[in-house]
N, C-alpha and C. Protein backbone atom coordinates (compact mmCIF):
# COMPACT_ATOMS: atom_id res chain seq x y z
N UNK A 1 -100.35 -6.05 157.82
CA UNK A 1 -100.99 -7.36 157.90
C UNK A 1 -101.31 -7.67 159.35
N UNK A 2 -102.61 -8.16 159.65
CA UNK A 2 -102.97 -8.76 160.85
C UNK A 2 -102.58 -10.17 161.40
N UNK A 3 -101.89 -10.96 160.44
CA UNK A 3 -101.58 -12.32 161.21
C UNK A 3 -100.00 -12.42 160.58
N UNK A 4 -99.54 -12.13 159.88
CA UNK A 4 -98.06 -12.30 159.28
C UNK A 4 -97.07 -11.14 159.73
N UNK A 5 -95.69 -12.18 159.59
CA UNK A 5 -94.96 -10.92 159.63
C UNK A 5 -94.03 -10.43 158.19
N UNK A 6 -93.69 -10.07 157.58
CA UNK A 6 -93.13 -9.67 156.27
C UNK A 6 -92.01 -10.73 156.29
N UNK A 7 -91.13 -11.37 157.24
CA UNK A 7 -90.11 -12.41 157.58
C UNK A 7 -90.73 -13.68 157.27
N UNK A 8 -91.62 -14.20 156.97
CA UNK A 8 -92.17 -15.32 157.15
C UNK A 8 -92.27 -15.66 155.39
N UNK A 9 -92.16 -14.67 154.89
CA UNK A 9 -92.17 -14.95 153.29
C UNK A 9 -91.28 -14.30 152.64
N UNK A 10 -89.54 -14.25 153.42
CA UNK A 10 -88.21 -14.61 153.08
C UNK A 10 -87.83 -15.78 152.38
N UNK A 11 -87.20 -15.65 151.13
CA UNK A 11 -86.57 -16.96 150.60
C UNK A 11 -85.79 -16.83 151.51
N UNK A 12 -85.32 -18.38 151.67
CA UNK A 12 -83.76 -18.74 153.14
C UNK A 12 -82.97 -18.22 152.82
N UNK A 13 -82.72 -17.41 151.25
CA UNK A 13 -81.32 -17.14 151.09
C UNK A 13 -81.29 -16.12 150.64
N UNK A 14 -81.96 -15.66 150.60
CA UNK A 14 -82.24 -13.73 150.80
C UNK A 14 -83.25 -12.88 151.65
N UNK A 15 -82.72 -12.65 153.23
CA UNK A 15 -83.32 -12.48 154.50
C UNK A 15 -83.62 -10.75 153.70
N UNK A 16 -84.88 -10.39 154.43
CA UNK A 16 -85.91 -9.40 153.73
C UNK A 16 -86.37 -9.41 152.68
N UNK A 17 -86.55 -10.70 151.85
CA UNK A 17 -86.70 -10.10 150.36
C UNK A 17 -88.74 -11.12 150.42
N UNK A 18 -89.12 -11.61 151.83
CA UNK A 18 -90.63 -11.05 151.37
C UNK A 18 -91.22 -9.81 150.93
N UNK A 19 -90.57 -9.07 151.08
CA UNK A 19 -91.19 -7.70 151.07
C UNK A 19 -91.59 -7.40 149.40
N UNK A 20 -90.91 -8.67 148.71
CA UNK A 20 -91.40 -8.96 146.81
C UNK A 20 -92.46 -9.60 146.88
N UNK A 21 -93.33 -9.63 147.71
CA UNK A 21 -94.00 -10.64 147.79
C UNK A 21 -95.34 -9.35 147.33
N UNK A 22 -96.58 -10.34 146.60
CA UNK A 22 -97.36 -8.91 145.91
C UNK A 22 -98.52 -8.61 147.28
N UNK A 23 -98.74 -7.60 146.95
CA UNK A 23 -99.55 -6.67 147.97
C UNK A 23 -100.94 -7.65 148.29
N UNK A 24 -101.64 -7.65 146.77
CA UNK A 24 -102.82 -8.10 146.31
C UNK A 24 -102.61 -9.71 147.05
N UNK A 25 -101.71 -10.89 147.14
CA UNK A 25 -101.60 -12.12 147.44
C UNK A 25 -101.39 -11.92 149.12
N UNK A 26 -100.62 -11.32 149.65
CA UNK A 26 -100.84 -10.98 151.09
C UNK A 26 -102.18 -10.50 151.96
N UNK A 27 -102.86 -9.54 151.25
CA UNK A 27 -103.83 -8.88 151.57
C UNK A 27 -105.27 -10.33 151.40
N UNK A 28 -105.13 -10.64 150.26
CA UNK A 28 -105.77 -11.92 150.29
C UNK A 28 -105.63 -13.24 151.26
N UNK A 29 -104.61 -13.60 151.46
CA UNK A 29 -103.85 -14.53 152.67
C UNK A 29 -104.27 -14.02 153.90
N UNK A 30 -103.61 -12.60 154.11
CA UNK A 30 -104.64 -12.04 155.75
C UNK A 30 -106.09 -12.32 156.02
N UNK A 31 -106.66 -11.83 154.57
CA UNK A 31 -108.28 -12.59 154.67
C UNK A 31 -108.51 -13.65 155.18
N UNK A 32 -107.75 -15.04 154.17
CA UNK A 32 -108.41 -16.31 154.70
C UNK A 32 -108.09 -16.32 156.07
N UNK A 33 -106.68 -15.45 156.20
CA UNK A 33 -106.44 -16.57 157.87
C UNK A 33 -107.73 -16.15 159.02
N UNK A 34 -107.75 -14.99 158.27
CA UNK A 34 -108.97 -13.88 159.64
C UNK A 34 -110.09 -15.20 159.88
N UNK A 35 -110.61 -15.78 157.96
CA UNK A 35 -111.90 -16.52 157.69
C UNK A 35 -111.31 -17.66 158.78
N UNK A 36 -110.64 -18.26 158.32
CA UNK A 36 -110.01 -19.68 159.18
C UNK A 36 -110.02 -20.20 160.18
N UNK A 37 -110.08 -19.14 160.93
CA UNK A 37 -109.75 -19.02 162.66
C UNK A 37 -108.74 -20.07 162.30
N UNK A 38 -107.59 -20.66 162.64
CA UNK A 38 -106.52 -21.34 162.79
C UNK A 38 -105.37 -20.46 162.23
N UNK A 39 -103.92 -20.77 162.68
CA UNK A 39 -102.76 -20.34 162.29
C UNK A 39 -102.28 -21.46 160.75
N UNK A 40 -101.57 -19.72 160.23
CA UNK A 40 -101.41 -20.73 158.89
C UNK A 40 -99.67 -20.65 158.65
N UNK A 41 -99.16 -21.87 158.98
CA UNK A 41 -97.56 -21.89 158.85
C UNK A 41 -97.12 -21.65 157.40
N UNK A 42 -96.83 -20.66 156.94
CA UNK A 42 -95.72 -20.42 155.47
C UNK A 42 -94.42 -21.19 155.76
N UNK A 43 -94.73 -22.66 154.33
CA UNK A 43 -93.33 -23.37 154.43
C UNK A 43 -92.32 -22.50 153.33
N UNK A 44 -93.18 -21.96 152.56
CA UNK A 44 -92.61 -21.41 151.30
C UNK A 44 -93.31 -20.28 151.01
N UNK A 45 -92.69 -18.89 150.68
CA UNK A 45 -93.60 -17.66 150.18
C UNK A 45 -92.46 -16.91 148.99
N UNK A 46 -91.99 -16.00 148.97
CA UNK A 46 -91.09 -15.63 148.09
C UNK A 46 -90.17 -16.74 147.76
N UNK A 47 -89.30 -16.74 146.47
CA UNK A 47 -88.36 -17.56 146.06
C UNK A 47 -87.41 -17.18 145.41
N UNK A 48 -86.04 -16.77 145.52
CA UNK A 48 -85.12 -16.12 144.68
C UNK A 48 -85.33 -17.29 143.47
N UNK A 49 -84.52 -16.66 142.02
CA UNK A 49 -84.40 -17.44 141.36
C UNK A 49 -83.44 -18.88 141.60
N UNK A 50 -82.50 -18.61 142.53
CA UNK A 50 -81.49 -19.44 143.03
C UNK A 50 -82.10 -20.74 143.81
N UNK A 51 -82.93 -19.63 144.65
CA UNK A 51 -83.25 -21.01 145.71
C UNK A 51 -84.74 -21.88 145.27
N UNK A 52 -85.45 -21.43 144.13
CA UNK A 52 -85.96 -22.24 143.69
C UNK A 52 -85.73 -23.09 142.50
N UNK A 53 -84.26 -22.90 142.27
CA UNK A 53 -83.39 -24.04 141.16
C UNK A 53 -82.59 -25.27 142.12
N UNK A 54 -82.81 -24.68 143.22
CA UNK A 54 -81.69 -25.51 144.10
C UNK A 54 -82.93 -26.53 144.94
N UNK A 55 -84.12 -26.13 144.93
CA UNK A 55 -85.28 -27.05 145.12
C UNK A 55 -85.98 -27.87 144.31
N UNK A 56 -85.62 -27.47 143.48
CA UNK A 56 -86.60 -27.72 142.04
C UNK A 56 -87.84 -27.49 141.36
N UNK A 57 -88.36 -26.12 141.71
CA UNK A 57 -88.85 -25.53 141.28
C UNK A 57 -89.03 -25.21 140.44
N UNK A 58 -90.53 -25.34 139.76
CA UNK A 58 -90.79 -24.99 138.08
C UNK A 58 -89.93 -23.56 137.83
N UNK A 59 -89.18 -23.47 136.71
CA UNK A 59 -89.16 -22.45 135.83
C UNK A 59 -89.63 -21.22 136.12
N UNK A 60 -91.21 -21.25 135.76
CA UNK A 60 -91.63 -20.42 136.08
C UNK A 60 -92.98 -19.91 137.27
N UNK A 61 -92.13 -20.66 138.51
CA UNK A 61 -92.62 -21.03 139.82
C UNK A 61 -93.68 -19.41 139.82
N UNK A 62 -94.70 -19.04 140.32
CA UNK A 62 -95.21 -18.05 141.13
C UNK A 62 -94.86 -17.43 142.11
N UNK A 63 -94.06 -18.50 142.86
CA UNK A 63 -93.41 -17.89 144.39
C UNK A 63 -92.29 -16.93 143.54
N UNK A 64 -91.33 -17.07 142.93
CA UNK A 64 -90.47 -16.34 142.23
C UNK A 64 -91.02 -14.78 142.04
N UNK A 65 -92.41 -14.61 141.51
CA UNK A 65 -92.97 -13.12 141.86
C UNK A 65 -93.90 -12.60 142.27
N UNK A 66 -93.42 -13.51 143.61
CA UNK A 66 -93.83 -13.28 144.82
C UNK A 66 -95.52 -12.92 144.56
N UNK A 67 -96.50 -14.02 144.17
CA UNK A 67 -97.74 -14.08 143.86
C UNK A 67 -98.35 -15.85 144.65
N UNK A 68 -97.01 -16.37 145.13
CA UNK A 68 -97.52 -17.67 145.83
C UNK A 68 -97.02 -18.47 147.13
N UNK A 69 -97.70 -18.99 147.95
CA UNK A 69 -97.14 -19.38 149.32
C UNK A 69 -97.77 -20.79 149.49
N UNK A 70 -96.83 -21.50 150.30
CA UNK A 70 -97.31 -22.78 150.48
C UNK A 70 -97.12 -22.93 151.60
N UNK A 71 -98.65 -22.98 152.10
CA UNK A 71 -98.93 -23.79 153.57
C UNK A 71 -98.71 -24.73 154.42
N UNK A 72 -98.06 -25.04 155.32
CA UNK A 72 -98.19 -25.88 156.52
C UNK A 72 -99.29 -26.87 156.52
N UNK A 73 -99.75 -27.57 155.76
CA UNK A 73 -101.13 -28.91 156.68
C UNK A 73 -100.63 -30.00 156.30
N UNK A 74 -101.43 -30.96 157.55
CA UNK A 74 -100.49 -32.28 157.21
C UNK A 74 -102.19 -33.42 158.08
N UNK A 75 -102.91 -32.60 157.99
CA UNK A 75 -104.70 -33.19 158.26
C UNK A 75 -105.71 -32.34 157.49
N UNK A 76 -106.56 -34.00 157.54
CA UNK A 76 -107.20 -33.23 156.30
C UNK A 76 -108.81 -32.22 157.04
N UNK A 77 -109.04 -32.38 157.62
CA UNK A 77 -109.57 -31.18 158.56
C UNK A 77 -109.31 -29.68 158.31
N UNK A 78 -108.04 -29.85 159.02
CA UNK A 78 -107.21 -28.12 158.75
C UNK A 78 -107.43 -28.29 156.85
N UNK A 79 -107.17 -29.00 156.27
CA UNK A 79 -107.03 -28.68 154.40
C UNK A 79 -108.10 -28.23 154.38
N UNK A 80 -109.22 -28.67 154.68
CA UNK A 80 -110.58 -28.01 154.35
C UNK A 80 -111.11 -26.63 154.76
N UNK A 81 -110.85 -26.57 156.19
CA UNK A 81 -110.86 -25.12 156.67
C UNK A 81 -110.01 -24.34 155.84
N UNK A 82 -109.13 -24.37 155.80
CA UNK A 82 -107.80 -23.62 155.23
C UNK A 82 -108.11 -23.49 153.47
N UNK A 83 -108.52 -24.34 152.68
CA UNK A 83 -108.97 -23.92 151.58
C UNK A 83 -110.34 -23.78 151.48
N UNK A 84 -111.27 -23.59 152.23
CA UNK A 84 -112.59 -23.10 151.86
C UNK A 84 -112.29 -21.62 152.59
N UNK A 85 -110.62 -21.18 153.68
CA UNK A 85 -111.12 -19.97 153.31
C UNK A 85 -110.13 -19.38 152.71
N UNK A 86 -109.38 -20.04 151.79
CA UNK A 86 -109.01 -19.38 150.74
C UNK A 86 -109.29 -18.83 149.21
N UNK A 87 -110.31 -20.02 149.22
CA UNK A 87 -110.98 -19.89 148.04
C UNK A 87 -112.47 -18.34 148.74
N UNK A 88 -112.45 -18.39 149.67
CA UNK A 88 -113.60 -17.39 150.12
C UNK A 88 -113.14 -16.00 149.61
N UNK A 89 -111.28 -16.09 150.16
CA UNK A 89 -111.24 -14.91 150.64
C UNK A 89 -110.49 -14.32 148.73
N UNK A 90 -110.69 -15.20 147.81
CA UNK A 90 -110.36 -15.22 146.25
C UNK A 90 -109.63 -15.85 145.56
N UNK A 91 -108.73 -16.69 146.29
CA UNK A 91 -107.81 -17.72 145.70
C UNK A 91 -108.84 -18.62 144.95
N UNK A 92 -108.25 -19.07 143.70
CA UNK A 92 -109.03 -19.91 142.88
C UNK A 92 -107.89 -21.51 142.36
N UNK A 93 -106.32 -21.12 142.81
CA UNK A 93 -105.28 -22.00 141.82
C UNK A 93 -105.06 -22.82 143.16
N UNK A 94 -104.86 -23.39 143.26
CA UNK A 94 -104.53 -24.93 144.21
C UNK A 94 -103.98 -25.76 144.49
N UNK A 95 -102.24 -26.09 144.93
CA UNK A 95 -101.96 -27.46 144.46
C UNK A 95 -101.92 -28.26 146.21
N UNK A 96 -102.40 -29.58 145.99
CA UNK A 96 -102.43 -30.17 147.15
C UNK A 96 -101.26 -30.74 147.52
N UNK A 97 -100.50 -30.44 148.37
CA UNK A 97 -99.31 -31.75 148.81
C UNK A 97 -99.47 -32.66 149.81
N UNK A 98 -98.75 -33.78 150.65
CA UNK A 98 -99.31 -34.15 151.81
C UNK A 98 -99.00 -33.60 152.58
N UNK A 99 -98.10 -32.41 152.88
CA UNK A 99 -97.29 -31.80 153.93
C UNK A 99 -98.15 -30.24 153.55
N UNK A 100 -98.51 -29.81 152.44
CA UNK A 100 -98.23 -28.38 152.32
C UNK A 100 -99.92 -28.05 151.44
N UNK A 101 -100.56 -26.91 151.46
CA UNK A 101 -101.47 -26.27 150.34
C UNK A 101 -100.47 -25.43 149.47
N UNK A 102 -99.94 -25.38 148.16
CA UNK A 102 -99.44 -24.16 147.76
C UNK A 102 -101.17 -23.47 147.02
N UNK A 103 -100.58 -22.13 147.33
CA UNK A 103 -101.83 -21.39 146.52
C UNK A 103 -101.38 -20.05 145.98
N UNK A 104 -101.84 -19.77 145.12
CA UNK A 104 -101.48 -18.03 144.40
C UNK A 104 -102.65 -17.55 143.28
N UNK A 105 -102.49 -16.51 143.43
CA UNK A 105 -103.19 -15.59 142.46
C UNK A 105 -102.35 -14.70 141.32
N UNK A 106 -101.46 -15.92 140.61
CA UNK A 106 -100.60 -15.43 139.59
C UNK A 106 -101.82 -15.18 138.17
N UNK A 107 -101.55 -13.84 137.83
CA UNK A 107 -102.45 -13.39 136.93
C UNK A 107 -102.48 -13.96 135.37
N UNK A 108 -100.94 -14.28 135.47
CA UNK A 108 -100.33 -15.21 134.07
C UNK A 108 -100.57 -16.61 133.79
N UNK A 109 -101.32 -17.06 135.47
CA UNK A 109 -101.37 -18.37 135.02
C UNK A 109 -103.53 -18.39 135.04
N UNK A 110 -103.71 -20.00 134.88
CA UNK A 110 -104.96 -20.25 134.23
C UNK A 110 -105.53 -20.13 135.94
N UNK A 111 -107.01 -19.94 135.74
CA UNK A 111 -107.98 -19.71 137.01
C UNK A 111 -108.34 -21.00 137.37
N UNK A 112 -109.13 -21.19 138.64
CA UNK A 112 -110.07 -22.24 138.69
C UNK A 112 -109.35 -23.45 138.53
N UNK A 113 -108.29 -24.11 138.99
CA UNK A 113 -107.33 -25.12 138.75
C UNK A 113 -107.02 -25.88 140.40
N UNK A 114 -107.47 -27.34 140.34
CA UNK A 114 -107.00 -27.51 141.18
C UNK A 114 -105.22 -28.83 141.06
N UNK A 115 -104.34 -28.24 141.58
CA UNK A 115 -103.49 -30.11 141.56
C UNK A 115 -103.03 -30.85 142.30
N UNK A 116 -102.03 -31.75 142.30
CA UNK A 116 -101.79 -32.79 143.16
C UNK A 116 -99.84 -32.83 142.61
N UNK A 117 -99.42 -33.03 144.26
CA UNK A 117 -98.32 -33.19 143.79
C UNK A 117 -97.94 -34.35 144.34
């Protein structure tokens, strides 16, 4: 990867275990950031099953296999850059927070979706 390091999408409570994180969702993420020009902070990328029960994390969260990451923005400027080039670089699923973009390309879930948390 050109802008990440494999550490950056560690659950907190299992140090190396981005490396579950899928090929296809990384390789896509390197894209947008290339598209973006800006740095993109991962608040969240992999998720043991543990540490996304102890957050509260859906069930059957995406980050869990390792297909989703949630971004750093907190202006709505950077949101726009940051998801026009995610959606460029193939992301289609979306959820908005005021602190965070989560986004993934979980194959199990529905396309073309945007939400609000």
């Amino acid at each position: 990867m050109l802008h990440f390091e494999l550490s950056e999408f560690d659950s907190p409570d299992d140090p190396g275990s981005g490396k579950y994180m899928q090929e296809t969702t990384l390789r896509m993420l390197d894209d947008a950031r290339s598209l973006a020009g800006i740095p993109f902070r991962i608040n969240s990328g992999f998720r043991s099953k543990s540490h996304n029960a102890y957050i509260g994390g859906s069930k059957y969260s995406s980050h869990c296999y390792g297909y989703a990451v949630d971004i750093h923005c907190t202006d709505s400027r950077s949101r726009s850059v940051i998801i026009d080039s995610l959606r460029t670089a193939g992301f289609n699923r979306f959820g908005i927070g005021e602190t965070f973009i989560h986004v993934d390309n979980d194959p199990e879930k529905d396309d073309n979706v945007i939400w609000l948390y």
